[in-house]
C-alpha atoms as a PDB file:
ATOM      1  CA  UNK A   1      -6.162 -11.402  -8.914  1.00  0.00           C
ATOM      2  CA  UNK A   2      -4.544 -10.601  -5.453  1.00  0.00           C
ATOM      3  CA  UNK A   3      -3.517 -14.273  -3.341  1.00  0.00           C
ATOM      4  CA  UNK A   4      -6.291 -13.513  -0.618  1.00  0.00           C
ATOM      5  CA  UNK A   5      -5.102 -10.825   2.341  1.00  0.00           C
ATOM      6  CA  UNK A   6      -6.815 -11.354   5.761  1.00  0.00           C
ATOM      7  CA  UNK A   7      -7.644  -7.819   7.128  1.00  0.00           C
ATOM      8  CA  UNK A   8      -8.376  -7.747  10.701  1.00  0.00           C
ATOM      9  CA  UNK A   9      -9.187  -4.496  11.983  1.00  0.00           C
ATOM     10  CA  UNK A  10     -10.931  -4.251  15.467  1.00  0.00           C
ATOM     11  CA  UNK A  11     -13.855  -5.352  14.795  1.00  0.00           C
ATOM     12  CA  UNK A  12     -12.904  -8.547  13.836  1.00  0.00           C
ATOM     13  CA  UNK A  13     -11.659 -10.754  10.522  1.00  0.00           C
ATOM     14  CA  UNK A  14     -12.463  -9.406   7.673  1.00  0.00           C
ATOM     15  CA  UNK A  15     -11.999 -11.622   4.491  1.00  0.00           C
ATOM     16  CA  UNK A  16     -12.722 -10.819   0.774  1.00  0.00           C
ATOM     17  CA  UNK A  17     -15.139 -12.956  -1.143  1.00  0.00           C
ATOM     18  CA  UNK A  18     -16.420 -12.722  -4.593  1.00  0.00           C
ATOM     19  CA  UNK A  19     -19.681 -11.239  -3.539  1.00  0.00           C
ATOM     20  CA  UNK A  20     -18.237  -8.290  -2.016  1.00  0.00           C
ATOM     21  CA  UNK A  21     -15.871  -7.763  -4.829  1.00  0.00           C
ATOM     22  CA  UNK A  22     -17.977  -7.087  -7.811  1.00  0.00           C
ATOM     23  CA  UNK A  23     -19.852  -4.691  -5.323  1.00  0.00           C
ATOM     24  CA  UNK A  24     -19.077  -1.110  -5.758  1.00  0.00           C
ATOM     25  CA  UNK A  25     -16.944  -0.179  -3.000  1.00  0.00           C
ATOM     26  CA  UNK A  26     -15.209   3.519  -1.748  1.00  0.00           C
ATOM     27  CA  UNK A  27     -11.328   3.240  -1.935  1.00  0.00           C
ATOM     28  CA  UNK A  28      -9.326   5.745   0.316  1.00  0.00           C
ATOM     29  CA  UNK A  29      -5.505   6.113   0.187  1.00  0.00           C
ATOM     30  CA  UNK A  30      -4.312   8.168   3.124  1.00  0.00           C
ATOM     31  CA  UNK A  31      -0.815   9.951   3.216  1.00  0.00           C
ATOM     32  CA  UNK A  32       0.208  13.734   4.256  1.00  0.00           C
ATOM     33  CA  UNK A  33       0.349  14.302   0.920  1.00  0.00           C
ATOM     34  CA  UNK A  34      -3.134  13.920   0.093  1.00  0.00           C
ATOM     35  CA  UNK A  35      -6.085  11.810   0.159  1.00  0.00           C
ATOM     36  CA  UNK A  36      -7.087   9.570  -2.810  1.00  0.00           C
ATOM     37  CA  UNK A  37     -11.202   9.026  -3.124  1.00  0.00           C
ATOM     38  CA  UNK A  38     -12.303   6.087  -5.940  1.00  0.00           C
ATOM     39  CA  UNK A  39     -15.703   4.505  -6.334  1.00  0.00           C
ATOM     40  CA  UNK A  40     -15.349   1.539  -8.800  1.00  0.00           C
ATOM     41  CA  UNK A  41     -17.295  -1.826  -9.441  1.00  0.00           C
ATOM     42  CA  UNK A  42     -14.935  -4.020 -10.920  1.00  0.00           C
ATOM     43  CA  UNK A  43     -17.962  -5.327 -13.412  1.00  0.00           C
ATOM     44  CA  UNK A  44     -18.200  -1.730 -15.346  1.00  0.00           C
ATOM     45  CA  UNK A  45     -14.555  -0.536 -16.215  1.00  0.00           C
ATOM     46  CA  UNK A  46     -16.288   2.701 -17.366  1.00  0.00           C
ATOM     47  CA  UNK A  47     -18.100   3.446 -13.879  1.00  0.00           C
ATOM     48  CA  UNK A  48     -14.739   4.807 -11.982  1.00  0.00           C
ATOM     49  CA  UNK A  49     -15.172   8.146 -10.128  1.00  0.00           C
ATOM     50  CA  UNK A  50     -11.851   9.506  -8.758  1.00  0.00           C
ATOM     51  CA  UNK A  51     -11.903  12.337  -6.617  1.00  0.00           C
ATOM     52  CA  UNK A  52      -7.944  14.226  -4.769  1.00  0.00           C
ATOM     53  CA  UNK A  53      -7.850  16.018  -1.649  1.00  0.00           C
ATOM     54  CA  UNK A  54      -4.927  18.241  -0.760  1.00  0.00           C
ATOM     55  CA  UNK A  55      -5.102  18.308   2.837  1.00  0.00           C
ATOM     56  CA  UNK A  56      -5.382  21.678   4.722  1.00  0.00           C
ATOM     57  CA  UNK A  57      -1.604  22.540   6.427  1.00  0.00           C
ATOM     58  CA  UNK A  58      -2.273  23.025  10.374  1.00  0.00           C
ATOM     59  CA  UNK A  59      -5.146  20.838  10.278  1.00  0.00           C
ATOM     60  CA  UNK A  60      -4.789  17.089  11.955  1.00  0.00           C
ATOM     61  CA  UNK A  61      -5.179  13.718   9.385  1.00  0.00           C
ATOM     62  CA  UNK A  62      -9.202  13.629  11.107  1.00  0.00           C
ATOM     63  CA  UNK A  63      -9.862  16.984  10.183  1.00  0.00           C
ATOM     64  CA  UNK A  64      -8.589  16.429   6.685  1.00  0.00           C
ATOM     65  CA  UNK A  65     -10.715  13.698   6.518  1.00  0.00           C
ATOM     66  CA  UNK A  66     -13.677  15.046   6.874  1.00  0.00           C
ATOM     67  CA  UNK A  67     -13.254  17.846   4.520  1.00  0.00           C
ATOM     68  CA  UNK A  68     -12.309  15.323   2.307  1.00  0.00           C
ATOM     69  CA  UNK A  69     -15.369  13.518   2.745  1.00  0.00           C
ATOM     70  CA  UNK A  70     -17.401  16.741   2.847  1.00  0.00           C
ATOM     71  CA  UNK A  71     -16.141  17.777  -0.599  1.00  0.00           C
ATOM     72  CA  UNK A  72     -15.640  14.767  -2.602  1.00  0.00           C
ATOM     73  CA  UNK A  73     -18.388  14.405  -5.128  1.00  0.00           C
ATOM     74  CA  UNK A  74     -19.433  10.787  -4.682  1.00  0.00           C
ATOM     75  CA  UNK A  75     -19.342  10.509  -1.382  1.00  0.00           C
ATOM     76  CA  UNK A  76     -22.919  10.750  -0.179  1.00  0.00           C
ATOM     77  CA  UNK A  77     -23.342  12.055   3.789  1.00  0.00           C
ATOM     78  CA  UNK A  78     -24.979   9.452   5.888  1.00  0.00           C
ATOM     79  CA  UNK A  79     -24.594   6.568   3.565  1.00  0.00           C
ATOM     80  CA  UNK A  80     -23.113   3.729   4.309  1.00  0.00           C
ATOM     81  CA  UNK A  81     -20.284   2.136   2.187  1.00  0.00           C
ATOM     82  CA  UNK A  82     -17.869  -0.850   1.367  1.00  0.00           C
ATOM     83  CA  UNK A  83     -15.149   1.146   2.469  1.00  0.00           C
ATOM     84  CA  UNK A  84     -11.310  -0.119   1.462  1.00  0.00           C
ATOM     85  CA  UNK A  85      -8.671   1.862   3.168  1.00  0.00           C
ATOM     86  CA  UNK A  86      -4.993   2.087   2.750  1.00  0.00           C
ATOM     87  CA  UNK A  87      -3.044   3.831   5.471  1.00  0.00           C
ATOM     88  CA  UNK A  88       0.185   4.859   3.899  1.00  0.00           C
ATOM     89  CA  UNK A  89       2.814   4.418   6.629  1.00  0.00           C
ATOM     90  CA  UNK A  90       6.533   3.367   7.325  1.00  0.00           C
ATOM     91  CA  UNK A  91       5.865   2.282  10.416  1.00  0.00           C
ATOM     92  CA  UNK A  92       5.229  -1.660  10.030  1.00  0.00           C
ATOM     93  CA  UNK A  93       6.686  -4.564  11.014  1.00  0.00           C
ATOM     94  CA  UNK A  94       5.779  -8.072  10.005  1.00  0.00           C
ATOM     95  CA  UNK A  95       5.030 -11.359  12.540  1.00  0.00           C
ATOM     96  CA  UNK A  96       5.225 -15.157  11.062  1.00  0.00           C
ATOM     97  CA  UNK A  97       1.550 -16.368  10.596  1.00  0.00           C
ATOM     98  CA  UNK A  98       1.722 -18.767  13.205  1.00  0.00           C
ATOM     99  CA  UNK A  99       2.299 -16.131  15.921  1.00  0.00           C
ATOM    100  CA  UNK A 100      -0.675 -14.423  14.412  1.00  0.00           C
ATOM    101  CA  UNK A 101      -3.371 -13.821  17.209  1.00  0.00           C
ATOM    102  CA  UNK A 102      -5.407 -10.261  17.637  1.00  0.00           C
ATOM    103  CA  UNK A 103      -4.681  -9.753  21.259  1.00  0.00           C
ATOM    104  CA  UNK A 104      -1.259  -9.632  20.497  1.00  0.00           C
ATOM    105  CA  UNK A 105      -0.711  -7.513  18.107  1.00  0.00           C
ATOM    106  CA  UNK A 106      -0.157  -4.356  20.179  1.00  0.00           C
ATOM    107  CA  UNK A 107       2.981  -6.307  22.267  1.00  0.00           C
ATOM    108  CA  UNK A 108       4.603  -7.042  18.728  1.00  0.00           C
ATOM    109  CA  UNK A 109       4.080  -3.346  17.209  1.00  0.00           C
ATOM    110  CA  UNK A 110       5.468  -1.784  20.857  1.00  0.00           C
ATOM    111  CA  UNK A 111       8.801  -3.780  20.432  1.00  0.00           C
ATOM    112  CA  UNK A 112       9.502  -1.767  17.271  1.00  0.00           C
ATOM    113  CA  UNK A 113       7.512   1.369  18.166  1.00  0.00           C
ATOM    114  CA  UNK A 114       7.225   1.893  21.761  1.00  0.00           C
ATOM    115  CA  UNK A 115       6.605   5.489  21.404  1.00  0.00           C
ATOM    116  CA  UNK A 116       3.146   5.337  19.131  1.00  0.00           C
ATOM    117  CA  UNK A 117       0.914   3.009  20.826  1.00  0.00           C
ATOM    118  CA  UNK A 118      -1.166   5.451  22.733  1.00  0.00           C
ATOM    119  CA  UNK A 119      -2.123   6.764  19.975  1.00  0.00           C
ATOM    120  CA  UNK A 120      -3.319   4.362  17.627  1.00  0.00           C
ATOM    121  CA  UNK A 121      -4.934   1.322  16.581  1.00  0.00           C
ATOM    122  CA  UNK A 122      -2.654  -2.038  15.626  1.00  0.00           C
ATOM    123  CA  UNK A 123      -4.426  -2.965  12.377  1.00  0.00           C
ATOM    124  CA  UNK A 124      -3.338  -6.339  10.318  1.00  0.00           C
ATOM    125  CA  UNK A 125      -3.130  -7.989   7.350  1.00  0.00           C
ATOM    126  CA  UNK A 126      -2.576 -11.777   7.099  1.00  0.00           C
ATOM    127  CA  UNK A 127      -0.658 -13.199   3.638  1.00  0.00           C
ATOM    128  CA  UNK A 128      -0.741 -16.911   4.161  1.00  0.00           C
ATOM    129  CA  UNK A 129       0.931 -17.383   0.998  1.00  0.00           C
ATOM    130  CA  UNK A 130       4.127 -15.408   2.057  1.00  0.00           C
ATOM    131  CA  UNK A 131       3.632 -16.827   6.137  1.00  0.00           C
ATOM    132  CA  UNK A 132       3.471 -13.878   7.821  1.00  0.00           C
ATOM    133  CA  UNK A 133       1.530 -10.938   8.869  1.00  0.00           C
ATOM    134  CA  UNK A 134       2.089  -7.207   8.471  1.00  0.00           C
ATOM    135  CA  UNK A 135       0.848  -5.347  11.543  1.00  0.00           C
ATOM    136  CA  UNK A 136       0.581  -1.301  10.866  1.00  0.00           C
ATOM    137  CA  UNK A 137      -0.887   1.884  13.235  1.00  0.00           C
ATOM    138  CA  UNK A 138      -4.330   3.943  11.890  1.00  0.00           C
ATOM    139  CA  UNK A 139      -4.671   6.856  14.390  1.00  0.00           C
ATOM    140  CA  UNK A 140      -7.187   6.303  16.774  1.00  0.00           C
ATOM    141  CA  UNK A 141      -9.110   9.405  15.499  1.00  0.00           C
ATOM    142  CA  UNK A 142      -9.016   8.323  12.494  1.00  0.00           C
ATOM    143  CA  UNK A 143      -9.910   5.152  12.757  1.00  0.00           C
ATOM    144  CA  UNK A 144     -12.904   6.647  14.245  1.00  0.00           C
ATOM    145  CA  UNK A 145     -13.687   8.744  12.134  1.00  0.00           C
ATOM    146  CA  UNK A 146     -13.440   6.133   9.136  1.00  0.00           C
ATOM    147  CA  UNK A 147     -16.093   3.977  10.601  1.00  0.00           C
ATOM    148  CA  UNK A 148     -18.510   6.387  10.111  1.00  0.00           C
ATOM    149  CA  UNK A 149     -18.478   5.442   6.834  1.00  0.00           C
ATOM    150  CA  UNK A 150     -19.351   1.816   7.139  1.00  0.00           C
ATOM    151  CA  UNK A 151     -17.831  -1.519   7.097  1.00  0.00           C
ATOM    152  CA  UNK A 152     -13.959  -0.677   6.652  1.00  0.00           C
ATOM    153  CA  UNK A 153     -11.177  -2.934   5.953  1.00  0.00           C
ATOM    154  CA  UNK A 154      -7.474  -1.677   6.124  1.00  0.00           C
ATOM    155  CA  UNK A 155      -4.506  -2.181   3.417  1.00  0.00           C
ATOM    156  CA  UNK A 156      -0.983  -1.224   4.262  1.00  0.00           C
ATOM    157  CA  UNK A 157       1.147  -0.964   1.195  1.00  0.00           C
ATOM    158  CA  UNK A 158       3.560  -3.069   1.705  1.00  0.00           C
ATOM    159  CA  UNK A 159       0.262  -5.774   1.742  1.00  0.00           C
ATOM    160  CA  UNK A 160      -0.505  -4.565  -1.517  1.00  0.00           C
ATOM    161  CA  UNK A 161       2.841  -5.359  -3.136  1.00  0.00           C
ATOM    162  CA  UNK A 162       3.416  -8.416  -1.635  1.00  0.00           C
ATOM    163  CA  UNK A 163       0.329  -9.921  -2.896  1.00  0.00           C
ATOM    164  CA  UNK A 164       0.898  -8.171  -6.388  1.00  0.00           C
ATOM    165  CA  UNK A 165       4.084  -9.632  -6.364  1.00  0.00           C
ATOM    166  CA  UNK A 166       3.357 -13.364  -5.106  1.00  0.00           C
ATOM    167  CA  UNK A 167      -0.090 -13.875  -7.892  1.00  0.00           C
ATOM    168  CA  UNK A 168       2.300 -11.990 -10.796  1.00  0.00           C
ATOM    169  CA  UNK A 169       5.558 -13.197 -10.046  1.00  0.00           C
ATOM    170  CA  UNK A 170       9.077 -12.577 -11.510  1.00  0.00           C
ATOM    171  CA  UNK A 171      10.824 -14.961 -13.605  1.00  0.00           C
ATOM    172  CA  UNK A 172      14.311 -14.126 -11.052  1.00  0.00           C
ATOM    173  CA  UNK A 173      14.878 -16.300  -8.453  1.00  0.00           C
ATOM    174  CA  UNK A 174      16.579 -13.313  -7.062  1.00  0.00           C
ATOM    175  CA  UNK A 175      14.866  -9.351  -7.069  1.00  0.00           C
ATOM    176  CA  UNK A 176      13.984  -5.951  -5.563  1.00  0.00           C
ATOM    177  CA  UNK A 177      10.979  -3.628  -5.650  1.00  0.00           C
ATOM    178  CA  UNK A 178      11.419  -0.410  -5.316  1.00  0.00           C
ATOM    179  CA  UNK A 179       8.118   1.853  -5.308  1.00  0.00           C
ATOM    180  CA  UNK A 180       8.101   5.694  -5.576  1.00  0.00           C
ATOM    181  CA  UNK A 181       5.186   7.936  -4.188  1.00  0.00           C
ATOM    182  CA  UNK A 182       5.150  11.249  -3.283  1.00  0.00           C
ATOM    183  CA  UNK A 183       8.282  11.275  -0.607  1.00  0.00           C
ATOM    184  CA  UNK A 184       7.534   7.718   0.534  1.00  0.00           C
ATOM    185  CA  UNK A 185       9.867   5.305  -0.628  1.00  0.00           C
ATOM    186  CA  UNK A 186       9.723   1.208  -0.013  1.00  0.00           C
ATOM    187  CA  UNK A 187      12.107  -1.827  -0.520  1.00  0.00           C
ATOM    188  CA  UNK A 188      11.230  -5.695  -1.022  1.00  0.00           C
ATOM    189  CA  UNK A 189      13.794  -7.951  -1.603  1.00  0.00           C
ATOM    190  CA  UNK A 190      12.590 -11.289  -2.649  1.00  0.00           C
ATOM    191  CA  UNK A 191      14.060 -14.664  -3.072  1.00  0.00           C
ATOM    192  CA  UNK A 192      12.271 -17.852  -4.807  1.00  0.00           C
ATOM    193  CA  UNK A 193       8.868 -15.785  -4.502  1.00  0.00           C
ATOM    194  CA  UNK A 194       9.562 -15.332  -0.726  1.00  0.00           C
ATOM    195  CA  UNK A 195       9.731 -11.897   0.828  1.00  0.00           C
ATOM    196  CA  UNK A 196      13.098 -11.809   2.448  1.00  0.00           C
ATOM    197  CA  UNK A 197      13.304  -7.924   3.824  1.00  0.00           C
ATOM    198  CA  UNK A 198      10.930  -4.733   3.419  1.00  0.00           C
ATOM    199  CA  UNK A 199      11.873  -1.381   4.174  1.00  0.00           C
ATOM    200  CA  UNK A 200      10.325   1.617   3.875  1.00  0.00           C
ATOM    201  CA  UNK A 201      11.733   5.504   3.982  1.00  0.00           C
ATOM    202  CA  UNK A 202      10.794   8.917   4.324  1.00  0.00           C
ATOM    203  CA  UNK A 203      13.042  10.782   1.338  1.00  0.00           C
ATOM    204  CA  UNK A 204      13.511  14.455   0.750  1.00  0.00           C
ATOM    205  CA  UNK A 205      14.922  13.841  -2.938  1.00  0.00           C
ATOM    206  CA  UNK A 206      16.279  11.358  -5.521  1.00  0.00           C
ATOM    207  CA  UNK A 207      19.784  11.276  -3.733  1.00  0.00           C
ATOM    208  CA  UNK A 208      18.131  10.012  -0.503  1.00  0.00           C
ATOM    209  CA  UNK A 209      16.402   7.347  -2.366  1.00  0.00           C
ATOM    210  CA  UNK A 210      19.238   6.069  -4.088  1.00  0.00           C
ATOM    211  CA  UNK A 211      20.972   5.605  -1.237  1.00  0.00           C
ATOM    212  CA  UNK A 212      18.934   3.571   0.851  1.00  0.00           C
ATOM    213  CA  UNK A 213      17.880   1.195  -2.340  1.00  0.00           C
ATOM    214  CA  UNK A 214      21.949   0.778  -2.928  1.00  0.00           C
ATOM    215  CA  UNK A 215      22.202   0.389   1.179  1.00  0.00           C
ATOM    216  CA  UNK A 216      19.728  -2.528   1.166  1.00  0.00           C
ATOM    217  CA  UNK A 217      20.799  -3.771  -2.290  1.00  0.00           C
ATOM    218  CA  UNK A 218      24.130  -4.762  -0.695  1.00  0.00           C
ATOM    219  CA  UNK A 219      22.976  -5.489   2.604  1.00  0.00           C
ATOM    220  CA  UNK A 220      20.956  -8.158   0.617  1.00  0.00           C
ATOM    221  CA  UNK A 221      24.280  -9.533  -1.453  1.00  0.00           C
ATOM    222  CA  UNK A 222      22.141  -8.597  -4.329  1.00  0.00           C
ATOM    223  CA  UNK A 223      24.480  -8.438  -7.582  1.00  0.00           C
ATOM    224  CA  UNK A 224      25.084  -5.645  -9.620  1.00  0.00           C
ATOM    225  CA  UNK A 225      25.396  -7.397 -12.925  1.00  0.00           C
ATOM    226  CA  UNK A 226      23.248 -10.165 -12.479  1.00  0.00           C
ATOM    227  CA  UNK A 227      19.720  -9.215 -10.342  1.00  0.00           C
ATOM    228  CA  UNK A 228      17.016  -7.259 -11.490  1.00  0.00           C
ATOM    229  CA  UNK A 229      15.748  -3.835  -9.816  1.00  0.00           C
ATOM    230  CA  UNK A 230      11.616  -3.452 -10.413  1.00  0.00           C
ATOM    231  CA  UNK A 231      10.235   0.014  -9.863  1.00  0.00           C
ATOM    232  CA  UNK A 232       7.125   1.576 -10.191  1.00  0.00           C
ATOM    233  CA  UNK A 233       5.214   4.468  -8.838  1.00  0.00           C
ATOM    234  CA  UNK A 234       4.981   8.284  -9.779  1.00  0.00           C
ATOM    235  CA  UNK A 235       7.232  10.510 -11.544  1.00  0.00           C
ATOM    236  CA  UNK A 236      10.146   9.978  -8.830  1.00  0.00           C
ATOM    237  CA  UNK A 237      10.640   6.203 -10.980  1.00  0.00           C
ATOM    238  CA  UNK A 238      11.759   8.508 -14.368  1.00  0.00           C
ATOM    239  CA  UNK A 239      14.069  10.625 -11.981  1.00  0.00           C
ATOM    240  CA  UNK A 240      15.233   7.985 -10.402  1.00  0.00           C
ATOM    241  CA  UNK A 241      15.735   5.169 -12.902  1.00  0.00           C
ATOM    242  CA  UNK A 242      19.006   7.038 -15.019  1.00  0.00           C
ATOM    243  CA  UNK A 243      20.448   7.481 -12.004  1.00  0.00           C
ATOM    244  CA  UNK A 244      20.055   4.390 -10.749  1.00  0.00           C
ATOM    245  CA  UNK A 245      20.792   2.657 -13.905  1.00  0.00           C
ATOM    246  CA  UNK A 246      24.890   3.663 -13.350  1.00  0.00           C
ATOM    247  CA  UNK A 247      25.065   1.287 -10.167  1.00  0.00           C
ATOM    248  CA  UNK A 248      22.391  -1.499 -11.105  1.00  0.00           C
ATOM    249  CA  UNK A 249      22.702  -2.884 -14.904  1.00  0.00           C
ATOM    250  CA  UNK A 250      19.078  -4.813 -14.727  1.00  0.00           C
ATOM    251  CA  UNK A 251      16.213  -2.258 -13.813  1.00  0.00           C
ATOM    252  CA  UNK A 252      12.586  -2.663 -15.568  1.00  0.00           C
ATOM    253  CA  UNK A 253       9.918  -0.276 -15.022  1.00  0.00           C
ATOM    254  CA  UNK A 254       6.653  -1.865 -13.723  1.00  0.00           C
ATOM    255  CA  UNK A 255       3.749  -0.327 -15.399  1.00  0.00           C
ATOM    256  CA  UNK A 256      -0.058  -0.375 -14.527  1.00  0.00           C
ATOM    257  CA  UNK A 257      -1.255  -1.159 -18.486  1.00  0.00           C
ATOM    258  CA  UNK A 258       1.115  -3.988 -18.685  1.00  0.00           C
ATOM    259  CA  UNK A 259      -0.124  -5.700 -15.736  1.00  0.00           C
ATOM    260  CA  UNK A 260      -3.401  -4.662 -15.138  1.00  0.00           C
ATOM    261  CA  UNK A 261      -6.869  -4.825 -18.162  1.00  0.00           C
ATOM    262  CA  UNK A 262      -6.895  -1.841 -20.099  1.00  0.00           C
ATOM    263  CA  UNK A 263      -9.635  -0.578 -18.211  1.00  0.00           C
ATOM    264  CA  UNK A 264     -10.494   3.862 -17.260  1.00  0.00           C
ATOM    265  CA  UNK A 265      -8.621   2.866 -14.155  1.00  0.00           C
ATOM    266  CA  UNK A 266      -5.149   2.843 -15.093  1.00  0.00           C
ATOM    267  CA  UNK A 267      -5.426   5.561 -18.007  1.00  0.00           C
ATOM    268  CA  UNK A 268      -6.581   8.370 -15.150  1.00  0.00           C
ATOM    269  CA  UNK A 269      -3.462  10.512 -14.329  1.00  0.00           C
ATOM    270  CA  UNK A 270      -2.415  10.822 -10.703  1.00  0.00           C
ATOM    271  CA  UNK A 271      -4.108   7.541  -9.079  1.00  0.00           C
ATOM    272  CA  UNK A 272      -1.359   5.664  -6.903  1.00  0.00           C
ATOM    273  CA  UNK A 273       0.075   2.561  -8.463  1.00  0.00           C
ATOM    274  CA  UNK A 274      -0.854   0.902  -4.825  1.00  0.00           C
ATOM    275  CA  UNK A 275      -4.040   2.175  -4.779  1.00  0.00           C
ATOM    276  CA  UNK A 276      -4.944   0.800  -8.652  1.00  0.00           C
ATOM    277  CA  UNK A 277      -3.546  -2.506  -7.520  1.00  0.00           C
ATOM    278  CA  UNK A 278      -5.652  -2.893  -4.542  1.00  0.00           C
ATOM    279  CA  UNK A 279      -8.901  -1.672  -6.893  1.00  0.00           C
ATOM    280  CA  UNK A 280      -8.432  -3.948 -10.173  1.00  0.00           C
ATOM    281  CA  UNK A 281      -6.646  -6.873  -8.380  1.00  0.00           C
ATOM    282  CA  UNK A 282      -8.281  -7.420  -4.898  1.00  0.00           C
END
């Protein structure tokens, strides 16, 4: 199980409890690539409904949405839901706990994106166990529009990771993440279970990822012989992991049925490795 994330959308703090996690709850994962619908109670492994949305080209993330929610089988109109919501974005930044207080979280996310705050909502998750908090934008109309679906709490990945990575930790004192989806790649470098840097790129193909990952892999004195490279995600992990193997000797593939049960979840094709962490592990 996930080290407990604080979400604290606008409405308020938001904590998990075990009540609300053996409830059945609607997952969302939001990207321009597509939007991921799962309804799952954590108590029957065999009650998972997964549902894809390719989003309409021209048409805004809101719009999208609600075809999405129009078309997805489960999703019943009117009804209210435990809705979980991960905003895939590279625009985060991260504050230490201790400067952690809800009126401030737009001043923090304009010093590193002065241009977006208009526009959205500054949403947050709190990781006590790492010390700090990862502020991230939802677009206003979208934000919106998600509340119509009931009581919504908001994941960024980089959340996700970090608590995957701090309740199953590596054995290296020393290590990188690297996750693949879609053209969304991010970088965690760790130290004695500590996050130490996160990144996070837009890439148009394998050569672009490479070279960020061997950018912050040096940047981070991280050695070539002697550290360990963890990846997972979709397909881009298999094109990437050859090539990456010339530069980095110590790269293991992180794999949903080695660290998650072996439950309908992780055996459907497609579902985000973020997205099956936040589901099985929250």
């Amino acid at each position: 199980m996930l080290p407990r994330i604080t979400t604290t959308p606008e409405t308020g703090p938001n904590r998990m409890t075990k009540d609300n996690i053996q409830n059945k709850t609607l997952s969302i994962r939001i990207s321009t690539d597509g939007f991921c619908f799962c309804s799952y109670t954590p108590s029957l492994p065999d009650s998972l409904k997964y549902f894809f949305y390719k989003p309409e080209k021209g048409l805004t993330l809101t719009m999208n949405l609600q075809h999405g929610v129009e078309q997805c089988p489960f999703v019943m109109q009117g009804e209210k839901y435990d809705v979980k919501v991960i905003v895939e974005t590279e625009d985060f930044t991260t504050i230490p706990v201790e400067y952690d207080n809800k009126q401030d979280y737009k001043t923090f996310y304009r010093l590193c994106f002065p241009k977006n705050v208009a526009r959205v909502e500054v949403v947050a998750n709190r990781l006590d166990a790492q010390g700090l908090t990862v502020l991230f934008p939802v677009e206003k109309s979208l934000y919106e529009g998600l509340q119509k679906l009931g009581d919504v709490t908001f994941y960024s990945t980089l959340s996700i990771l970090l608590g995957l990575m701090t309740s199953k930790p590596a054995t290296e004192e020393r290590y990188m993440l690297a996750y693949f989806q879609g053209d969304l790649s991010f970088f965690i470098s760790m130290q004695d279970g500590k996050m130490r840097l996160a990144n996070a790129f837009r890439c148009e193909d394998g050569h672009d990822c490479i070279y960020y990952l061997l950018n912050i892999w040096k940047e981070q004195g991280l050695s070539q012989e002697d550290d360990t490279l963890y990846l997972c995600g979709d397909k881009g992990v298999e094109l990437n992991m050859m090539a990456i193997g010339r530069f980095i000797n110590r790269c293991k593939r992180m794999n949903a049925n080695e660290l998650f049960p072996l439950t309908l979840l992780n055996k459907m094709e497609g579902i985000p490795f973020d997205l099956q962490s936040l589901i099985l592990c929250e």
